[in-house]
PDB file of N, CA and C in Angstrom:
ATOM      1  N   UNK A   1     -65.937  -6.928 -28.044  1.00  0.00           N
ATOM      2  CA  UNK A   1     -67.323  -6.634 -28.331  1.00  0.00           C
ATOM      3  C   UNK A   1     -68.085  -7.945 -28.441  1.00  0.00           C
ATOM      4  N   UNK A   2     -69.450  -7.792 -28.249  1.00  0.00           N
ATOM      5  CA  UNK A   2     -70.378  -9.235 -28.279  1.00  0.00           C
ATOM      6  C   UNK A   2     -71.078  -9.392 -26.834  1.00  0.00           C
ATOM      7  N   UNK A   3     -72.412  -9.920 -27.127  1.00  0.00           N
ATOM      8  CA  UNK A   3     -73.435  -9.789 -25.888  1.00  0.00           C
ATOM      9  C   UNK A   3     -72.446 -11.021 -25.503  1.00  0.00           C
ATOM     10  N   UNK A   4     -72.975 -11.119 -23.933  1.00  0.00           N
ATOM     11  CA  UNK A   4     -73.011 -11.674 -22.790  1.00  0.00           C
ATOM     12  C   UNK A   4     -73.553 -12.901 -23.319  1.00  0.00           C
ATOM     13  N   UNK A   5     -75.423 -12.953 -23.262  1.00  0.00           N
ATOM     14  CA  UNK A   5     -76.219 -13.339 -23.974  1.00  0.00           C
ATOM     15  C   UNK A   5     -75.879 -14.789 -24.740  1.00  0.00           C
ATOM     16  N   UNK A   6     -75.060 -13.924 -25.838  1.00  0.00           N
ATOM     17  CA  UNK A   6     -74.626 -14.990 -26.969  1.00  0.00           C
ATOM     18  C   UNK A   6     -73.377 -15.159 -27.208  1.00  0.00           C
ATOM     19  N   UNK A   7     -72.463 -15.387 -25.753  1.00  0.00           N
ATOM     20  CA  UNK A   7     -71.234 -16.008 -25.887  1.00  0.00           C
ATOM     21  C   UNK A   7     -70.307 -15.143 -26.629  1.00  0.00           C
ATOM     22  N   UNK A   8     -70.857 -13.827 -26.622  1.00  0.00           N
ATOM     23  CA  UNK A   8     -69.877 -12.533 -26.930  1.00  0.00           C
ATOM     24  C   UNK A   8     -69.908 -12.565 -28.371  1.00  0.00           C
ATOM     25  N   UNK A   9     -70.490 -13.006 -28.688  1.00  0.00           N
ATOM     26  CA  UNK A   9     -71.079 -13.108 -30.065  1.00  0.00           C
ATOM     27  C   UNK A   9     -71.715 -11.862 -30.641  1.00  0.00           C
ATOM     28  N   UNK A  10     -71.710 -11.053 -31.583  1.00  0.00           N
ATOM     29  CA  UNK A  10     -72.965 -10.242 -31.992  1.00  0.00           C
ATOM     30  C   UNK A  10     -72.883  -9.076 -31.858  1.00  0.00           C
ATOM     31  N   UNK A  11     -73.637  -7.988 -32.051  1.00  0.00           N
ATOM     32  CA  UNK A  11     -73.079  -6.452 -31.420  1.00  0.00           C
ATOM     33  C   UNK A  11     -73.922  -6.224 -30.238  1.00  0.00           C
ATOM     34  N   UNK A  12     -72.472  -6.460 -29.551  1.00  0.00           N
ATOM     35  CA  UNK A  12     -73.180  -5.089 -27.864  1.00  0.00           C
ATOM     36  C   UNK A  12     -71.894  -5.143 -27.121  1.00  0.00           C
ATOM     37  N   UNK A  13     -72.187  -5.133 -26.005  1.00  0.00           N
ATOM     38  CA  UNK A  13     -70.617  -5.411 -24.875  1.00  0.00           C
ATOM     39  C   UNK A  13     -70.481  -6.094 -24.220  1.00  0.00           C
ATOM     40  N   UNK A  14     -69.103  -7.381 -23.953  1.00  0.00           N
ATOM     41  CA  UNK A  14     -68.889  -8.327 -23.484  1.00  0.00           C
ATOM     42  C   UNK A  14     -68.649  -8.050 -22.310  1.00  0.00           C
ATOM     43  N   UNK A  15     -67.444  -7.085 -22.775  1.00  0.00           N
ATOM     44  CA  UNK A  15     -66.252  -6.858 -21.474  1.00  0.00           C
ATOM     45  C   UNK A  15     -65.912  -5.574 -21.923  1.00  0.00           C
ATOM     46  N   UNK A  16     -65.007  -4.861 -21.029  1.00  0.00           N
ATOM     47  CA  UNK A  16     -64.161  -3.917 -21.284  1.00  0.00           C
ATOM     48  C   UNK A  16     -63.210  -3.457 -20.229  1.00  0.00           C
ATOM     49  N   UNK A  17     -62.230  -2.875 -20.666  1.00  0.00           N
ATOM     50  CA  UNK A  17     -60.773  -2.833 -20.289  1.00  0.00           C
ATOM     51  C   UNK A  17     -60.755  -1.104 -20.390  1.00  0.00           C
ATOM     52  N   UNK A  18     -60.632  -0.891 -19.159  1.00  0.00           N
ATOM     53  CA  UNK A  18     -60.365   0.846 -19.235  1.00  0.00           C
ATOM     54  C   UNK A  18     -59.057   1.250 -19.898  1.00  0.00           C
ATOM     55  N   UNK A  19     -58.663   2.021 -20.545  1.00  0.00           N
ATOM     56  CA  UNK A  19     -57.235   2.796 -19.992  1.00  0.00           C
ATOM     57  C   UNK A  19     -57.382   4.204 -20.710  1.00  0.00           C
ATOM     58  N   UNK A  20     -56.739   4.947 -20.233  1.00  0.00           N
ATOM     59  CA  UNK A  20     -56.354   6.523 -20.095  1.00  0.00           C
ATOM     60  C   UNK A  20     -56.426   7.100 -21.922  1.00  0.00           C
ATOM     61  N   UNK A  21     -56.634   8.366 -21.705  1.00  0.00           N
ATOM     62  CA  UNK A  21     -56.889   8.476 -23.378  1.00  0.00           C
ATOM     63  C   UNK A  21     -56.925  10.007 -23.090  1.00  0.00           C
ATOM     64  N   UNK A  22     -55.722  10.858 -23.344  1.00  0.00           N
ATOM     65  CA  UNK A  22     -55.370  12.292 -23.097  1.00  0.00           C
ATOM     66  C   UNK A  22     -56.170  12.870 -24.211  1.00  0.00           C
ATOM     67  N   UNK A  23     -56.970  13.603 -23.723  1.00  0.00           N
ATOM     68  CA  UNK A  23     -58.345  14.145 -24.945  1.00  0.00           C
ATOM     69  C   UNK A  23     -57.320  15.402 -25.395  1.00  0.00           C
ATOM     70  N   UNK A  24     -56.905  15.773 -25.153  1.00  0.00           N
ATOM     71  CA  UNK A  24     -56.144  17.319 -25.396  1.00  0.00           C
ATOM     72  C   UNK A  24     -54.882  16.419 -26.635  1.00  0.00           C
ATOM     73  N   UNK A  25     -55.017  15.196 -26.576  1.00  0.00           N
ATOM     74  CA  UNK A  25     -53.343  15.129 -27.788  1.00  0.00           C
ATOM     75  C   UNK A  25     -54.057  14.096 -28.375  1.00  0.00           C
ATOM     76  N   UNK A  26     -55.441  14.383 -29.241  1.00  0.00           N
ATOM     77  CA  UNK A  26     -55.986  13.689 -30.123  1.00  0.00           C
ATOM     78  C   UNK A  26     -55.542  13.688 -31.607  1.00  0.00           C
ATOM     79  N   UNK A  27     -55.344  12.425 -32.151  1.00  0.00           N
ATOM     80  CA  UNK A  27     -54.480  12.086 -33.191  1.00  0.00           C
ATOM     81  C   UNK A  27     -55.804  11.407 -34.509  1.00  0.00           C
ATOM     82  N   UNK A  28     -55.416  11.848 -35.450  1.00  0.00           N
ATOM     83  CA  UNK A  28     -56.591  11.075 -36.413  1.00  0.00           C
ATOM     84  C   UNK A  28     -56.148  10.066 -36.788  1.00  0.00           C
ATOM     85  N   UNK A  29     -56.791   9.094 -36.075  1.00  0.00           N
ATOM     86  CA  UNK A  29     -57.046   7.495 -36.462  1.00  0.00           C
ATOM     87  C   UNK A  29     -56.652   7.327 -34.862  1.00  0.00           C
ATOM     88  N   UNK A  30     -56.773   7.850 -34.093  1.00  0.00           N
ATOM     89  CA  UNK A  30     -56.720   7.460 -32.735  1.00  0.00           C
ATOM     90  C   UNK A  30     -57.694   6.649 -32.480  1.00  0.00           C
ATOM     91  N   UNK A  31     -58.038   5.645 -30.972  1.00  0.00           N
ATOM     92  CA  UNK A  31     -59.099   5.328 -30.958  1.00  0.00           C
ATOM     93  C   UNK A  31     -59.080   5.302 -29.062  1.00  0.00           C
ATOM     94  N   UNK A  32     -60.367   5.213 -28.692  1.00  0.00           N
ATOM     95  CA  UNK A  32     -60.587   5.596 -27.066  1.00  0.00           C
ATOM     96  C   UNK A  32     -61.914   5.991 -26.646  1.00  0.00           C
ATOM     97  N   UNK A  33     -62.238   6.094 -25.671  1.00  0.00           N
ATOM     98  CA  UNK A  33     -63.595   6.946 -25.304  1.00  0.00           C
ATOM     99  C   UNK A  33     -63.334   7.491 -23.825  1.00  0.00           C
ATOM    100  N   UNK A  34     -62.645   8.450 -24.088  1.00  0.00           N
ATOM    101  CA  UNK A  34     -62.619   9.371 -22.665  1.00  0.00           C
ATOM    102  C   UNK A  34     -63.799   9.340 -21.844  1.00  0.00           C
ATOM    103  N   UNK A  35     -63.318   9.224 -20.819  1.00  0.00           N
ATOM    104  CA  UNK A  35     -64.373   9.368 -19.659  1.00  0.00           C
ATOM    105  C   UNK A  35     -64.653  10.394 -19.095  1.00  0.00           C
ATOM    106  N   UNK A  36     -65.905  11.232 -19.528  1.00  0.00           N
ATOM    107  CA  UNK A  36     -66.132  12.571 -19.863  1.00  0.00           C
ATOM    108  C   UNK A  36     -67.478  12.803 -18.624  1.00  0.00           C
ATOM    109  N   UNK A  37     -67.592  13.977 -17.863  1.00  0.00           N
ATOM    110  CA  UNK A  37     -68.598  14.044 -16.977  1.00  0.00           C
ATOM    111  C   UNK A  37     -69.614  15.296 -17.516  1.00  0.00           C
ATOM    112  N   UNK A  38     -71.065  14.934 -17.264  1.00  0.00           N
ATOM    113  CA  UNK A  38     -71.742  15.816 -17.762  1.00  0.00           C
ATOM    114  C   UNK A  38     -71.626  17.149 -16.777  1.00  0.00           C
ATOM    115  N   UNK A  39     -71.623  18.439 -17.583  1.00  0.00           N
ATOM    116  CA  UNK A  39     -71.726  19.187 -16.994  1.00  0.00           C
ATOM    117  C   UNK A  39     -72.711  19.995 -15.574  1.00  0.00           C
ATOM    118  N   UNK A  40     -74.014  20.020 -15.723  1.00  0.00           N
ATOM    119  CA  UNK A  40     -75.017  19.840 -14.864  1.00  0.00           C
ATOM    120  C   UNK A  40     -74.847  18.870 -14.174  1.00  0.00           C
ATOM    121  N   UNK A  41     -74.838  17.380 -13.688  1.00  0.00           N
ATOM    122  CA  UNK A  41     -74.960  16.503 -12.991  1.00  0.00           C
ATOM    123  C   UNK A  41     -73.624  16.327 -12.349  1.00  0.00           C
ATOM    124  N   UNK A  42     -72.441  16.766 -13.202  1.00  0.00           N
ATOM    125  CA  UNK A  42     -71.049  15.426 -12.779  1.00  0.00           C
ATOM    126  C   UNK A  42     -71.292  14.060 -12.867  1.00  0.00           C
ATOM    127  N   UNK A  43     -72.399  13.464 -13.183  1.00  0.00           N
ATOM    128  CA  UNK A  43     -72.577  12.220 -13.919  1.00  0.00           C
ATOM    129  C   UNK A  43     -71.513  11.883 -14.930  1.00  0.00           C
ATOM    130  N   UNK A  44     -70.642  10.665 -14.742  1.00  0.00           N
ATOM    131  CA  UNK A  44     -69.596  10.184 -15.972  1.00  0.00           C
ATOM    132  C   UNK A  44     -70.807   9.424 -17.046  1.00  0.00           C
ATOM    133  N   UNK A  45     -69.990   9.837 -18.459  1.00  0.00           N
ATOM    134  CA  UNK A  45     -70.586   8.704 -19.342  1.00  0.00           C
ATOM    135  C   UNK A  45     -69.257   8.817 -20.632  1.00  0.00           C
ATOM    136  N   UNK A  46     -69.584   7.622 -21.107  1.00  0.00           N
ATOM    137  CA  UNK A  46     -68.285   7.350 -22.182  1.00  0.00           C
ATOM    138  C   UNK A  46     -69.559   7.425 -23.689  1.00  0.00           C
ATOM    139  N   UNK A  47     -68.876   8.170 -24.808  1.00  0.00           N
ATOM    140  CA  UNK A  47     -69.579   7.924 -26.093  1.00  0.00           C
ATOM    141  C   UNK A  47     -68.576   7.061 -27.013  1.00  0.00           C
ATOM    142  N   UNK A  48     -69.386   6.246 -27.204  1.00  0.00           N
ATOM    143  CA  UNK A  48     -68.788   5.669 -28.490  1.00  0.00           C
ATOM    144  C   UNK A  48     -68.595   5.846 -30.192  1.00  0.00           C
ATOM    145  N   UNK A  49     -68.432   6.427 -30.522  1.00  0.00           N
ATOM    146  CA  UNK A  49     -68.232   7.512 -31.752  1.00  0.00           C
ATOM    147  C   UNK A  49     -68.347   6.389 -32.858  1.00  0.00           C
ATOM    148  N   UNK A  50     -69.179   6.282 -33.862  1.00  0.00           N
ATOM    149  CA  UNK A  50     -69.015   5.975 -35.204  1.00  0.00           C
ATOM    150  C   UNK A  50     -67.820   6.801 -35.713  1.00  0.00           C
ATOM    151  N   UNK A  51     -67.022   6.204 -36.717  1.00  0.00           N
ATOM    152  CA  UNK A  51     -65.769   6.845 -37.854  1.00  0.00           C
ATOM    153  C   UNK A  51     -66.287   6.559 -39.350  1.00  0.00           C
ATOM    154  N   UNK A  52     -67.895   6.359 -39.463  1.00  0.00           N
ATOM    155  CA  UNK A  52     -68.049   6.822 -40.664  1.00  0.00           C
ATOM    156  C   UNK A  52     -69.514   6.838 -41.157  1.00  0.00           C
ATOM    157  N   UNK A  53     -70.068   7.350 -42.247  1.00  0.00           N
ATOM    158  CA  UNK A  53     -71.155   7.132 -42.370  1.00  0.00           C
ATOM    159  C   UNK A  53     -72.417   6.008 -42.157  1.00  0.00           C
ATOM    160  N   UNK A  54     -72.787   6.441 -41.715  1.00  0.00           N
ATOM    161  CA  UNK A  54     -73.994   4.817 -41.576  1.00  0.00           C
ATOM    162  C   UNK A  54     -74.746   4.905 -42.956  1.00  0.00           C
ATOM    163  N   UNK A  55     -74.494   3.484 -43.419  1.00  0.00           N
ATOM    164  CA  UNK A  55     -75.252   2.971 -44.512  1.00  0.00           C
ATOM    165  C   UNK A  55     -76.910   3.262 -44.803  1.00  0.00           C
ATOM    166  N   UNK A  56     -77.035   3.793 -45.973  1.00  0.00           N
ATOM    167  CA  UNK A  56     -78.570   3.673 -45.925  1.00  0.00           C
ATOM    168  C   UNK A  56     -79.555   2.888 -45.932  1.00  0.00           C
ATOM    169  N   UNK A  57     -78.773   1.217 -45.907  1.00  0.00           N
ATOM    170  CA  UNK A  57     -79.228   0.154 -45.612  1.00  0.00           C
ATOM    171  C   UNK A  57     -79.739  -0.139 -44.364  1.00  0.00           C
ATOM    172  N   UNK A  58     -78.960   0.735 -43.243  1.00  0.00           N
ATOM    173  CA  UNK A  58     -79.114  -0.202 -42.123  1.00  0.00           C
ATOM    174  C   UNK A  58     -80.131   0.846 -40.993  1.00  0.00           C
ATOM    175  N   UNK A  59     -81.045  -0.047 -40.733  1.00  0.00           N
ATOM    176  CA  UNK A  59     -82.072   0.525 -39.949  1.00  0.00           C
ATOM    177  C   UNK A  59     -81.210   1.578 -38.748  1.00  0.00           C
ATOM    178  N   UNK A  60     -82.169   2.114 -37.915  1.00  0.00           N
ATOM    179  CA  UNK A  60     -81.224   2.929 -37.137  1.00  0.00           C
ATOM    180  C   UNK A  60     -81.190   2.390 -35.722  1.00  0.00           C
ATOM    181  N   UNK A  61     -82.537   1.696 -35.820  1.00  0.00           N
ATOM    182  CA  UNK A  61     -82.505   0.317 -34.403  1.00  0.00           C
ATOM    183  C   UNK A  61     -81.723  -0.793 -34.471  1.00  0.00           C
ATOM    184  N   UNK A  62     -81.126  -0.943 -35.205  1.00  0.00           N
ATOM    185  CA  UNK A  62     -80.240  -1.968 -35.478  1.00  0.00           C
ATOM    186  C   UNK A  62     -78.695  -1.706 -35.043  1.00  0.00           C
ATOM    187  N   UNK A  63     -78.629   0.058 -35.061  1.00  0.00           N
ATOM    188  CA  UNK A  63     -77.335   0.227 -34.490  1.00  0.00           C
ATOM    189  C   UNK A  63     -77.093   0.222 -32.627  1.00  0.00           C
ATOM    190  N   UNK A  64     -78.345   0.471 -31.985  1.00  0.00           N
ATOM    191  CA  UNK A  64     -78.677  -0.161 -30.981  1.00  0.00           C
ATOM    192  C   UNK A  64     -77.114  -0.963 -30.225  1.00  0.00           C
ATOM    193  N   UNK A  65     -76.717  -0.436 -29.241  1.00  0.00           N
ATOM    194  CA  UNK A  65     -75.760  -1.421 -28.072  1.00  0.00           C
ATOM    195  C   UNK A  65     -76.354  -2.079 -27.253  1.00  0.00           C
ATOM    196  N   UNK A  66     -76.786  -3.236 -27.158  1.00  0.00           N
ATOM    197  CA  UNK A  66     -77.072  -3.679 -25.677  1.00  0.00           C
ATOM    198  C   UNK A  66     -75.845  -4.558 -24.815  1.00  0.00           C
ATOM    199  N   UNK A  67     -76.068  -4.260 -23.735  1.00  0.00           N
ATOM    200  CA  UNK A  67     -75.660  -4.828 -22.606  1.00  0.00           C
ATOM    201  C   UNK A  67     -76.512  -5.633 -21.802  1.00  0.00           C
ATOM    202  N   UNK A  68     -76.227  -6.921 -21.813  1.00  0.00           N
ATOM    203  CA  UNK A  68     -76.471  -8.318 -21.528  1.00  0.00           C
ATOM    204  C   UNK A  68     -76.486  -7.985 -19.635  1.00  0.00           C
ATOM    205  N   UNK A  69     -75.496  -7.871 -19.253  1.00  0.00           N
ATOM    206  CA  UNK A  69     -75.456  -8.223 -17.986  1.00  0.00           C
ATOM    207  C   UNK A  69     -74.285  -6.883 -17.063  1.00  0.00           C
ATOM    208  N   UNK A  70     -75.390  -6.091 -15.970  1.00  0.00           N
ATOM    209  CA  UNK A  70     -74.592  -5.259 -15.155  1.00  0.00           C
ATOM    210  C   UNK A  70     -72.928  -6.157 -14.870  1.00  0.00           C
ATOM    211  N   UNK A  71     -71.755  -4.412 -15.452  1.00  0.00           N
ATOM    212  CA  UNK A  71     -70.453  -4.911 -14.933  1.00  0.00           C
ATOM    213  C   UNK A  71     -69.625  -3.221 -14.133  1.00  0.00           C
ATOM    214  N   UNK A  72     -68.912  -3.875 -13.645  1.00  0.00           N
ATOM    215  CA  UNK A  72     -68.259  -2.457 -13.232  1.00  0.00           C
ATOM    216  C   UNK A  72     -66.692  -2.184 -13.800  1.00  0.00           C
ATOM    217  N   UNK A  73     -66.212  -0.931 -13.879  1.00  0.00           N
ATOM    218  CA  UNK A  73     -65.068  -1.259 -14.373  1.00  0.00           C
ATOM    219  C   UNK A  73     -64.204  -0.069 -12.852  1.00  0.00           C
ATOM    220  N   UNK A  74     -63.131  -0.253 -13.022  1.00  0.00           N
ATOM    221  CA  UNK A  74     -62.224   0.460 -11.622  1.00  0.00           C
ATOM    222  C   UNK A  74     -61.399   1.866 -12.601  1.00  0.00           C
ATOM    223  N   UNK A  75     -61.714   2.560 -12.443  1.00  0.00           N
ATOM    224  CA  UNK A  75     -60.710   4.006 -13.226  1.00  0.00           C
ATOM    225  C   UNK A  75     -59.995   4.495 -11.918  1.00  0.00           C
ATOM    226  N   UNK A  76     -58.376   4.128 -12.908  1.00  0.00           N
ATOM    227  CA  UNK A  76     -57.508   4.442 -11.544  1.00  0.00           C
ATOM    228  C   UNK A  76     -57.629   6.211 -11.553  1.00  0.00           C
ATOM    229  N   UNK A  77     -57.168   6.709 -12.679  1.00  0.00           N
ATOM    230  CA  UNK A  77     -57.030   8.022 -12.753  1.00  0.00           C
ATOM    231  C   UNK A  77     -57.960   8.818 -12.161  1.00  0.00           C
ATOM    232  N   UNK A  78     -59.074   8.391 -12.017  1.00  0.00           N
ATOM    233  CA  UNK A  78     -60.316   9.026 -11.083  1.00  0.00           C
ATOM    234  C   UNK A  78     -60.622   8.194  -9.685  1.00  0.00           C
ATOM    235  N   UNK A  79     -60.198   6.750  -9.802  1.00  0.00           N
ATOM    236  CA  UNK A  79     -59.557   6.598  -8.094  1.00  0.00           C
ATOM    237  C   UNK A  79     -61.304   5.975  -7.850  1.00  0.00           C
ATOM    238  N   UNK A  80     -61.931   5.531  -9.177  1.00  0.00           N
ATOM    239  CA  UNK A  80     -64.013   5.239  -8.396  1.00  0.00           C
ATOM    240  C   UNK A  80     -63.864   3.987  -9.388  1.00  0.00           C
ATOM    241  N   UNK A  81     -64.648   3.191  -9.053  1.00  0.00           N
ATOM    242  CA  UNK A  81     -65.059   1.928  -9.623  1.00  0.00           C
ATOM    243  C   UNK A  81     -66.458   2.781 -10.442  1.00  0.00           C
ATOM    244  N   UNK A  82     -67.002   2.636 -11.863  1.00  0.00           N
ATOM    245  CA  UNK A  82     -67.993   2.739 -12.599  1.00  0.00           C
ATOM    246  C   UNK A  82     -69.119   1.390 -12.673  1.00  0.00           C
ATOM    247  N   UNK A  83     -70.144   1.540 -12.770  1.00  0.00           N
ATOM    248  CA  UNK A  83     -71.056   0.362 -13.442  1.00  0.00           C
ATOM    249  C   UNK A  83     -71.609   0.836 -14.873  1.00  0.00           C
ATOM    250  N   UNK A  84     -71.451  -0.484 -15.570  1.00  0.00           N
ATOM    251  CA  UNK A  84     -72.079  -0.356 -16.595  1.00  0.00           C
ATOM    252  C   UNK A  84     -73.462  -0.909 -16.619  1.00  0.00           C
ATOM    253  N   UNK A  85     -74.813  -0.149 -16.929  1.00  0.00           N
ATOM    254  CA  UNK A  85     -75.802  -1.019 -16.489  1.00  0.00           C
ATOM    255  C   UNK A  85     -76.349  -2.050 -17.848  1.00  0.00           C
ATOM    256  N   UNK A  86     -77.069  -3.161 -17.486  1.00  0.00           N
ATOM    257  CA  UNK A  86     -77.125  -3.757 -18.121  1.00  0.00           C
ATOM    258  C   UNK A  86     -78.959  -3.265 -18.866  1.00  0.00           C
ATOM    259  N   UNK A  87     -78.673  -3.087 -19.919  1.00  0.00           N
ATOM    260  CA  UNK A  87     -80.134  -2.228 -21.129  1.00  0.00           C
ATOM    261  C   UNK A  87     -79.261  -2.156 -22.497  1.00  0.00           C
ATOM    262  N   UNK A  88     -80.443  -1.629 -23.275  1.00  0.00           N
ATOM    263  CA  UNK A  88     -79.857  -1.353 -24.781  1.00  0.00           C
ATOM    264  C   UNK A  88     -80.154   0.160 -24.952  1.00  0.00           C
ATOM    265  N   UNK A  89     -78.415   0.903 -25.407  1.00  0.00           N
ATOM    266  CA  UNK A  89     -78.193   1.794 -25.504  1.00  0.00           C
ATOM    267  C   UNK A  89     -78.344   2.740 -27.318  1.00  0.00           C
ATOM    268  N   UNK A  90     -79.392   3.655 -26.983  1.00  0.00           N
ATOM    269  CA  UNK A  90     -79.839   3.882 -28.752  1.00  0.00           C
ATOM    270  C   UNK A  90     -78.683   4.607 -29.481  1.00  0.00           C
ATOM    271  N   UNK A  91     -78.545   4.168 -30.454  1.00  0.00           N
ATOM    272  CA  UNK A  91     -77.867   5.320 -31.341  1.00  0.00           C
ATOM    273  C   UNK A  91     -78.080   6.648 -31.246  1.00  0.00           C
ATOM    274  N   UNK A  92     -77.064   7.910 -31.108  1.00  0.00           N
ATOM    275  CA  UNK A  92     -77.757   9.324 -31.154  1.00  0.00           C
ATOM    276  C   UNK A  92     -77.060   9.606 -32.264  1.00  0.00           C
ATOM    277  N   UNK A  93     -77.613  10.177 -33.243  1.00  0.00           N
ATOM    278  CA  UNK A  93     -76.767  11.068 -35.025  1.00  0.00           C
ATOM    279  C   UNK A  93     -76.295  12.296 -34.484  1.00  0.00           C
ATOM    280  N   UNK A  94     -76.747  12.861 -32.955  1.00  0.00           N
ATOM    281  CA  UNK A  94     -75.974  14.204 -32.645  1.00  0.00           C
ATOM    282  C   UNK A  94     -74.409  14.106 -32.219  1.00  0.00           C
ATOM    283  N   UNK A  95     -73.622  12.532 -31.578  1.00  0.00           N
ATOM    284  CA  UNK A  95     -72.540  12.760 -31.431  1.00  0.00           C
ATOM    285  C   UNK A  95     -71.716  12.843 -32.521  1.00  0.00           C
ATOM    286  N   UNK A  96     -70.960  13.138 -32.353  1.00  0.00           N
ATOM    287  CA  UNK A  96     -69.561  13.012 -32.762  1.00  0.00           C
ATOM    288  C   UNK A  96     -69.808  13.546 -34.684  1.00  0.00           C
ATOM    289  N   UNK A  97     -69.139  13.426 -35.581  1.00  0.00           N
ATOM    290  CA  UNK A  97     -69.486  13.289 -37.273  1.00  0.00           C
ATOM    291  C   UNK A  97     -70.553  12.542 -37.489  1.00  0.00           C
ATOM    292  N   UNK A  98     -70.568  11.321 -37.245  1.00  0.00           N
ATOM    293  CA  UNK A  98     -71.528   9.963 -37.802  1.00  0.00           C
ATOM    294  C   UNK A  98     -72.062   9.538 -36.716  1.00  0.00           C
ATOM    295  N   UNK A  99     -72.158  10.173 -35.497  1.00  0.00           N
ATOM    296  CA  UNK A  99     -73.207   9.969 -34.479  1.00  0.00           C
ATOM    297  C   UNK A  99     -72.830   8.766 -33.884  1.00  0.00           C
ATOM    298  N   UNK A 100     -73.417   8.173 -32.759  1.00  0.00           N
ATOM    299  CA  UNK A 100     -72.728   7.111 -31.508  1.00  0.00           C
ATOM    300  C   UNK A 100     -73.635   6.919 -30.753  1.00  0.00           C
ATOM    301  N   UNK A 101     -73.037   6.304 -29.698  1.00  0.00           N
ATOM    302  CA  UNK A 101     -73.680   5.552 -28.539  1.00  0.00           C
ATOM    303  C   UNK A 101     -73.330   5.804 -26.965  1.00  0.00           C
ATOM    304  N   UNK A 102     -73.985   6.517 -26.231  1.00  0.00           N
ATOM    305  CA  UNK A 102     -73.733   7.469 -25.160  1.00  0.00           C
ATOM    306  C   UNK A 102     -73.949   7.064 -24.197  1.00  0.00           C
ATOM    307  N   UNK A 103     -73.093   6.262 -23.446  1.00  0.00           N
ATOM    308  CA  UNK A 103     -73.384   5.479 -21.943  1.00  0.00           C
ATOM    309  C   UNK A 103     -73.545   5.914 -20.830  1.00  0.00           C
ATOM    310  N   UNK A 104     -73.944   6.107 -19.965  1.00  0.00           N
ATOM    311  CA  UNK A 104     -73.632   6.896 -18.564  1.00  0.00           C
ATOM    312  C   UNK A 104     -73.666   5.776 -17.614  1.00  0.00           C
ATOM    313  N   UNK A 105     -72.640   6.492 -16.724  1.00  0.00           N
ATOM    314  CA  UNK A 105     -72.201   5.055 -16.160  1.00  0.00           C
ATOM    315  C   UNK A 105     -72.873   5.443 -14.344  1.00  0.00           C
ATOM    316  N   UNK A 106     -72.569   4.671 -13.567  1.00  0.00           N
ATOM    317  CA  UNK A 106     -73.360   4.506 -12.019  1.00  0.00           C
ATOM    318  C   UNK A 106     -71.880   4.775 -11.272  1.00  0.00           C
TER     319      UNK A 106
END
């Protein structure tokens, strides 16, 4: 984790490393973000799930992901190269328990 930007420094995304994550043999304290396609489109996007409450300290723009600089990643299991585009991705409180960050990828 860490912008581009600032030497991977900070919160957003540097890099990332795919691998496989069997949604059907989910374990608590697992960790992953299946690569999930929207229903209407077949558009892929990965969510990134908070595992716990967000503080009432912390603004809700502040939980904010950005991405510094367009990257692609290769998913063998689906056999397509993805892009990640480069913007800042908002927090949604509708995913997951404690709500996340919902990418859709190119």
């Amino acid at each position: 984790m860490g912008r581009k930007l600032l030497n991977c420094d900070g919160w957003g995304l540097c890099d990332v490393e795919w691998f496989f994550w069997d949604c059907s043999n989910q374990q608590l304290g697992s960790t992953g973000s299946p690569l999930q396609f929207q229903s209407s489109t077949n558009r892929p996007f990965v969510d990134i799930l908070f595992d716990e409450p967000i503080p009432s300290n912390v603004a809700i723009e502040d939980l904010a992901l950005a991405i510094d600089e367009e990257f692609q990643v290769y998913i063998e299991s689906e056999q397509i190269n993805l892009t990640f585009k480069a913007q800042v991705y908002s927090y949604n409180e509708t995913l997951g328990d404690y709500g996340g960050i919902r990418i859709y990828l190119d």
